[in-house]
Protein backbone atom coordinates (compact mmCIF):
# COMPACT_ATOMS: atom_id res chain seq x y z
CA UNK A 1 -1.20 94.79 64.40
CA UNK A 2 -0.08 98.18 65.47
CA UNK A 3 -0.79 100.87 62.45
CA UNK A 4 2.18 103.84 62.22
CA UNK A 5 -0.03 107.13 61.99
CA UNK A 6 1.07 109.54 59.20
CA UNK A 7 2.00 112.13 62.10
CA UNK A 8 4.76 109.89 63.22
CA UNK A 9 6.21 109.76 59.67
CA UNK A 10 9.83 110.55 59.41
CA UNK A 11 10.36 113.91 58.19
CA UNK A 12 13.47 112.85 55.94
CA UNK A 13 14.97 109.17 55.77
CA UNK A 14 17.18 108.47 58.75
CA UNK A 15 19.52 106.37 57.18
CA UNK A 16 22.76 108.32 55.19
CA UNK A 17 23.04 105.29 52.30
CA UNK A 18 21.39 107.59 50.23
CA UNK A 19 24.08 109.89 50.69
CA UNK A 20 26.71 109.05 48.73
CA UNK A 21 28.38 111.05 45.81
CA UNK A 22 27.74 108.44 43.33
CA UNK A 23 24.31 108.51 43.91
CA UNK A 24 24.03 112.35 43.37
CA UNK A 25 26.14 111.82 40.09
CA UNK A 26 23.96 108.97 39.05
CA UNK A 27 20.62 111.20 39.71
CA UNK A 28 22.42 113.74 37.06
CA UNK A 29 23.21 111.14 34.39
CA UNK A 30 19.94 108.99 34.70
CA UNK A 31 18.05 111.77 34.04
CA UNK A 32 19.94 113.50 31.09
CA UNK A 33 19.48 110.17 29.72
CA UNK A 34 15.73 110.38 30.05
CA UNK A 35 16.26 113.68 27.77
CA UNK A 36 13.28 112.62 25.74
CA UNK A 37 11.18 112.68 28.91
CA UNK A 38 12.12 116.29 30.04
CA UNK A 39 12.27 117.65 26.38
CA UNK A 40 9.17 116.97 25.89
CA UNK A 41 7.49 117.93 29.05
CA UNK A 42 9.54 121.26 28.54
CA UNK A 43 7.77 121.59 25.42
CA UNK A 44 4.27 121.18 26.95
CA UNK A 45 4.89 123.24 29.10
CA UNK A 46 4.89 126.42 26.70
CA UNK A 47 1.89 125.03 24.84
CA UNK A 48 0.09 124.58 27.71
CA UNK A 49 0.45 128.34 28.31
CA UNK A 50 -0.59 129.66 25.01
CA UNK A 51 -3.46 126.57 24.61
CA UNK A 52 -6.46 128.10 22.24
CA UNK A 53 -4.43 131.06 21.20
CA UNK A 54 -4.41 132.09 17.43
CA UNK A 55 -0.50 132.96 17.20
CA UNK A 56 0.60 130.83 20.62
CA UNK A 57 4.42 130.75 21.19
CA UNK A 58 5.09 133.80 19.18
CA UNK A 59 3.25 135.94 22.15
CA UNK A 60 6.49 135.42 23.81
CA UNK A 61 8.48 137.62 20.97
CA UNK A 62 6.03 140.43 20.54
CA UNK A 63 5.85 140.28 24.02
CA UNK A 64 9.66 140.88 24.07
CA UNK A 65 9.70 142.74 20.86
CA UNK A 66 7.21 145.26 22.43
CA UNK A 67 8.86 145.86 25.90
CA UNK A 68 12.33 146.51 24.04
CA UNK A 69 11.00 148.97 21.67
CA UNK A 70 8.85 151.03 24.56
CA UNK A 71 12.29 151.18 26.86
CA UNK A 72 15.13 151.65 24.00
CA UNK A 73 12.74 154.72 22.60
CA UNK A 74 12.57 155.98 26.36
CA UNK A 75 15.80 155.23 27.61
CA UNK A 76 17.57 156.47 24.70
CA UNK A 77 16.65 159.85 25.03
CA UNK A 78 16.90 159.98 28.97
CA UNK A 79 20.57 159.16 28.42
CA UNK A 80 21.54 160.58 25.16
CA UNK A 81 21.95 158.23 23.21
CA UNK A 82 21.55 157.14 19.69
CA UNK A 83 18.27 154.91 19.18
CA UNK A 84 20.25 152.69 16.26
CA UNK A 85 22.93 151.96 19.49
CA UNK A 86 21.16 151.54 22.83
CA UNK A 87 18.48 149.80 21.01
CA UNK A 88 20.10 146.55 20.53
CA UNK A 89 22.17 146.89 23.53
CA UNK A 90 18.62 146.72 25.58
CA UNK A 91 17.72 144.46 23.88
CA UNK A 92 20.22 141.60 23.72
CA UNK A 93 20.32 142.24 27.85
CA UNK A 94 16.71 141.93 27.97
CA UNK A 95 16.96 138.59 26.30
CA UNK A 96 19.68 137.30 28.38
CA UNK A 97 18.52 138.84 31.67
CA UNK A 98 14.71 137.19 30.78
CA UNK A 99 16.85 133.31 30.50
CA UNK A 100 19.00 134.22 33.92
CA UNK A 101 16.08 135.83 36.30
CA UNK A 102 13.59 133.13 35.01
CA UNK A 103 15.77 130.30 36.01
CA UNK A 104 16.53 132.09 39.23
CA UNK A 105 12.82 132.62 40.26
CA UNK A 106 11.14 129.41 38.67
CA UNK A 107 14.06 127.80 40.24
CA UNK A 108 12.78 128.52 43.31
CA UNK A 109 9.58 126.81 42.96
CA UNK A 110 10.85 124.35 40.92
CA UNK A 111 10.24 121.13 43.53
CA UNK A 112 7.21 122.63 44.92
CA UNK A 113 5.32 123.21 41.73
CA UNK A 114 6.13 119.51 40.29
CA UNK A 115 4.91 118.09 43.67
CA UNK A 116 2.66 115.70 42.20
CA UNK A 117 5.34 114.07 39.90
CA UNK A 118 8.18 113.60 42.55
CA UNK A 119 5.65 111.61 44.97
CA UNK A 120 4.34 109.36 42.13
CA UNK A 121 7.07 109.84 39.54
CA UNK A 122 9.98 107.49 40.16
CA UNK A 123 12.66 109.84 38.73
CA UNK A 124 15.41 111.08 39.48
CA UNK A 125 14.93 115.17 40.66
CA UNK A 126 17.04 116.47 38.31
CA UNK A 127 14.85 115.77 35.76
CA UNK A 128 12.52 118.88 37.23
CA UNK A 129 16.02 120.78 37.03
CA UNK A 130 16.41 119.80 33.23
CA UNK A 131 13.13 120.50 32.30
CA UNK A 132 12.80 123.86 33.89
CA UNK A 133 15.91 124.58 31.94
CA UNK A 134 14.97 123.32 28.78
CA UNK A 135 11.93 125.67 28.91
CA UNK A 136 13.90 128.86 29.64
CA UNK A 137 16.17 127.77 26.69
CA UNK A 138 13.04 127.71 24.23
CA UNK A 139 12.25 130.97 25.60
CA UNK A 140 15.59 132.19 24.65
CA UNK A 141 15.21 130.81 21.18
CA UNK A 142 12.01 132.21 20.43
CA UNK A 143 13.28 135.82 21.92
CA UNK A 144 16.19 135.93 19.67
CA UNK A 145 13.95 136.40 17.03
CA UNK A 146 13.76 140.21 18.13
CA UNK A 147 18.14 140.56 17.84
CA UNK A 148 18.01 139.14 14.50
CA UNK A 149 15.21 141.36 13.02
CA UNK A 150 17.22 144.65 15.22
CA UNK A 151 20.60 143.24 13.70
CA UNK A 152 18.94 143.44 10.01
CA UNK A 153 17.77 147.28 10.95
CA UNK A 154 20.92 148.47 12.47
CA UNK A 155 23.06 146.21 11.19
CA UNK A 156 26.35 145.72 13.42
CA UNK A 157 30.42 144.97 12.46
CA UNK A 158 30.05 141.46 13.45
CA UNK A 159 33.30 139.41 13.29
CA UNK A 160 33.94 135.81 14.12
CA UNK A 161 33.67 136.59 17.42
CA UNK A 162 29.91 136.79 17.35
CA UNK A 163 30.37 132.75 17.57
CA UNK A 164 31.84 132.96 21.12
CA UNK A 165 27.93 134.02 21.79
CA UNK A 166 27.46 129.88 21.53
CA UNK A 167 29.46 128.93 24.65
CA UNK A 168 29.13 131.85 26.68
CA UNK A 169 25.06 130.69 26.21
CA UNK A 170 25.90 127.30 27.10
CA UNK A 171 28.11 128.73 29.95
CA UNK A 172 25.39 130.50 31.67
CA UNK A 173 22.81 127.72 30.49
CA UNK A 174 25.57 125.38 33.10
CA UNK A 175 25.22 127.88 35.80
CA UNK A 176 21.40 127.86 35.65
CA UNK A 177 21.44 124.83 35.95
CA UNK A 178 23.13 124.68 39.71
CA UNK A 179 21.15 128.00 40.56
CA UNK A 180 17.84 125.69 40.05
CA UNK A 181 19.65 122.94 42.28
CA UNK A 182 20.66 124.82 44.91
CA UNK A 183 17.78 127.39 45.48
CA UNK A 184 14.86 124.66 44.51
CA UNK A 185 16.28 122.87 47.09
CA UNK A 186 16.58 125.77 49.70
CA UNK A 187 12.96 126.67 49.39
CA UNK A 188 11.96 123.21 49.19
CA UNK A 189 12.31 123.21 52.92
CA UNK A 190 11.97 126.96 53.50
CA UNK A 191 9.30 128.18 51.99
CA UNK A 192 9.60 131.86 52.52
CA UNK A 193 12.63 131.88 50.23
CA UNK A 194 10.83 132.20 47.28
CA UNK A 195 9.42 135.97 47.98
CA UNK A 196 12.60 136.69 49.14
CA UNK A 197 14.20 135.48 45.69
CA UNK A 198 12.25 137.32 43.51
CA UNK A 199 12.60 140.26 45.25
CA UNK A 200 16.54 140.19 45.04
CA UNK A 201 16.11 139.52 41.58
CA UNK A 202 13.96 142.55 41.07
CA UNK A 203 16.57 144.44 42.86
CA UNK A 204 19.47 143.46 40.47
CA UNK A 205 17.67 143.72 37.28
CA UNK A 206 18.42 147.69 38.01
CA UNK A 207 21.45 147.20 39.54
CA UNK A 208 22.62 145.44 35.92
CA UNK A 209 23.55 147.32 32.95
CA UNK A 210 20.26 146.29 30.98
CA UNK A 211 18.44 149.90 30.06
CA UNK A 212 22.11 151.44 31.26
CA UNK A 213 25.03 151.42 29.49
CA UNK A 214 28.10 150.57 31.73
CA UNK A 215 30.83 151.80 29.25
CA UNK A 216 28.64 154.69 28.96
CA UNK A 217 28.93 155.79 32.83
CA UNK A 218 32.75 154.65 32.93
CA UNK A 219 33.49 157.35 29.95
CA UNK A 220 32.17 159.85 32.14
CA UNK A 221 33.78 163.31 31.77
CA UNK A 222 32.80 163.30 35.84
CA UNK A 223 35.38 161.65 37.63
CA UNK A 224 33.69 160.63 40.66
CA UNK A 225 31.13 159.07 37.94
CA UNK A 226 33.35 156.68 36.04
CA UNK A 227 34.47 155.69 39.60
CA UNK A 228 31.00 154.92 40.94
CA UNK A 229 30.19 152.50 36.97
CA UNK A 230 32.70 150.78 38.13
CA UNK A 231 31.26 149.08 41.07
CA UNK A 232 28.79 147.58 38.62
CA UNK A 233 32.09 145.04 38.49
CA UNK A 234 30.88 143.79 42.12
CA UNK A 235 27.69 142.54 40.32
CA UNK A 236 28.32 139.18 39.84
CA UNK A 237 24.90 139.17 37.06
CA UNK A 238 27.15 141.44 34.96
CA UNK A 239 29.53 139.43 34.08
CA UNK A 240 27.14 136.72 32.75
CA UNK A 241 25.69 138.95 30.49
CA UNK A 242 28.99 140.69 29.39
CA UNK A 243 30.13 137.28 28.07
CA UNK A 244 27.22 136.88 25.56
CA UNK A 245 26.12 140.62 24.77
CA UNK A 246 29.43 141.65 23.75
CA UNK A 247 30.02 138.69 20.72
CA UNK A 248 26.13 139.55 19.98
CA UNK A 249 27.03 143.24 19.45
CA UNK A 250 30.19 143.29 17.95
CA UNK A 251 32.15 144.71 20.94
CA UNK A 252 35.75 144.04 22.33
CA UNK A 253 36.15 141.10 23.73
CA UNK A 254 37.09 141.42 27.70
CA UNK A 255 38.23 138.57 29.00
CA UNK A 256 38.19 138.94 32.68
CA UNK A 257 34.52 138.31 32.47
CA UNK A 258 34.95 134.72 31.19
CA UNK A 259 37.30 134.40 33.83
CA UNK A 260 34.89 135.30 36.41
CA UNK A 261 32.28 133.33 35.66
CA UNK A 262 34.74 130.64 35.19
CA UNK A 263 35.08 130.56 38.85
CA UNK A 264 31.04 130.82 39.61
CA UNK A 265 30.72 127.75 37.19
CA UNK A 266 33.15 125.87 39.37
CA UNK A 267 32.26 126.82 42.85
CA UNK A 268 28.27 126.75 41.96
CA UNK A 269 28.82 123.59 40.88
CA UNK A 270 30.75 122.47 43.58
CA UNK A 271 27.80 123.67 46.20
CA UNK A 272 25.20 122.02 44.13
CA UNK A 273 26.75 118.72 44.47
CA UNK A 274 27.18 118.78 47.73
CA UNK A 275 23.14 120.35 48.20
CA UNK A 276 22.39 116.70 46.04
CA UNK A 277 24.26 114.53 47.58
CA UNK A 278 22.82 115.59 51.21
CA UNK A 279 19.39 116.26 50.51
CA UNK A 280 18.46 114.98 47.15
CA UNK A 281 16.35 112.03 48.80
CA UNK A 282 14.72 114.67 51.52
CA UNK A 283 13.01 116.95 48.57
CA UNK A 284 10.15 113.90 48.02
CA UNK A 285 9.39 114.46 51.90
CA UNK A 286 10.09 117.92 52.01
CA UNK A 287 7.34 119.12 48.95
């Protein structure tokens, strides 16, 4: 009986039947409905980090709480500004930016890290997906502690609008999740996009008004300045975090950033479902 040798082993499954869009709808909705699965590993996951410390989980807010004081104090002062207002403003974008850059880098890695499960794990890959996202979403909980203790010490005009801070959450919670679909899968089989990922992300974080305040620069007395802040409209990270620090602060709504990341949520979405319909079954022979 002739034996097939592991080196002749396809490199992805040569028949298309797994290609089909039901199937890549079907992955999504078998494993939302394993949400007690995911949740739970999610959960793990942060204890795991913090296993035998005294104070565990809440390392993540003083962690948070501690970066946002050391910038706002700096920051302030480099740009003029009073403490009691740039203060929260850094720190509701640090918050946000923390939830969007983590699910953009652990995204990444997200296949490659759970290689173990997906080879012996019968489950549907979007369950990795889901539970890299639930993780970043306890994250976000736990730093919101440091807004609500800032909101009590410089307390803000908050109107009912503060509630639109719910779905514009849940709006860039949707987008992380096709960012983690699309680039997990990328580096799945190119494993040099990783670096590259983190490095763009390290680029943007200064390229975002986090520790600079865009309505700030585009009050400029200078001319030619207010021009420039307004190329920070080209940065598509912007807008995500427009939508929920604005309702968080108190500030006008503008709607123009919904609108834009309207359009991301459909045309990510749109990519990602094509990325899971095509190579969904090729990740288990790509990790």
């Amino acid at each position: 009986m002739q034996s097939t040798s592991t080196v002749d082993r396809p490199e992805a499954p040569p028949a298309t039947s797994s290609q089909t869009w039901r199937k890549a709808f079907k992955d999504i909705s078998d494993a939302y409905s394993q949400r007690q699965l995911w949740a739970h590993l999610g959960w793990q996951d942060i204890k795991q980090r913090y296993r035998r410390s005294v104070i565990g989980p809440l390392w993540i807010t003083i962690s948070m709480a501690v970066t946002v004081t050391a910038l706002g104090l700096l920051y302030s002062q480099l740009f003029g500004m009073k403490l009691e207002d740039h203060l929260p403003y850094l720190a509701v974008g640090f918050i946000i930016w923390g939830f969007i850059s983590n699910c953009v880098n652990e995204g990444s890695e997200v296949f490659i890290s759970n290689e173990g499960l997906i080879k012996q794990l019968p489950a549907p890959v979007s369950i990795h997906v889901l539970r890299l996202l639930w993780r970043q979403v306890l994250f976000f909980v736990h730093n919101l502690a440091v807004y609500f203790v800032l909101l009590m010490l410089f307390p803000k005009p908050l109107s009912f609008t503060a509630l639109l801070a719910i779905p514009a959450f849940a709006l860039i919670a949707i987008n992380g999740a096709w960012v983690i679909i699309v680039v997990g899968t990328i580096s799945t089989r190119f494993r040099d996009i990783p670096p590259v990922t983190q490095s763009v992300v390290q680029l943007m974080f200064f390229m975002t008004p986090i520790v600079w305040n865009y309505d700030q620069f585009r009050a400029h007395e200078n001319p030619a300045i207010a021009e420039r802040a307004r190329l920070a409209e080209l940065n598509p990270f912007m807008h995500f975090l427009e939508i929920v620090r604005q309702p968080m602060l108190g500030s006008p709504i503008v709607w123009h950033h919904w609108l834009i990341v309207g359009v991301f949520t459909v045309v990510g979405w749109a990519v990602a479902l094509v990325v899971l319909r095509n190579y969904r079954a090729r990740i288990s022979y790509w990790v």
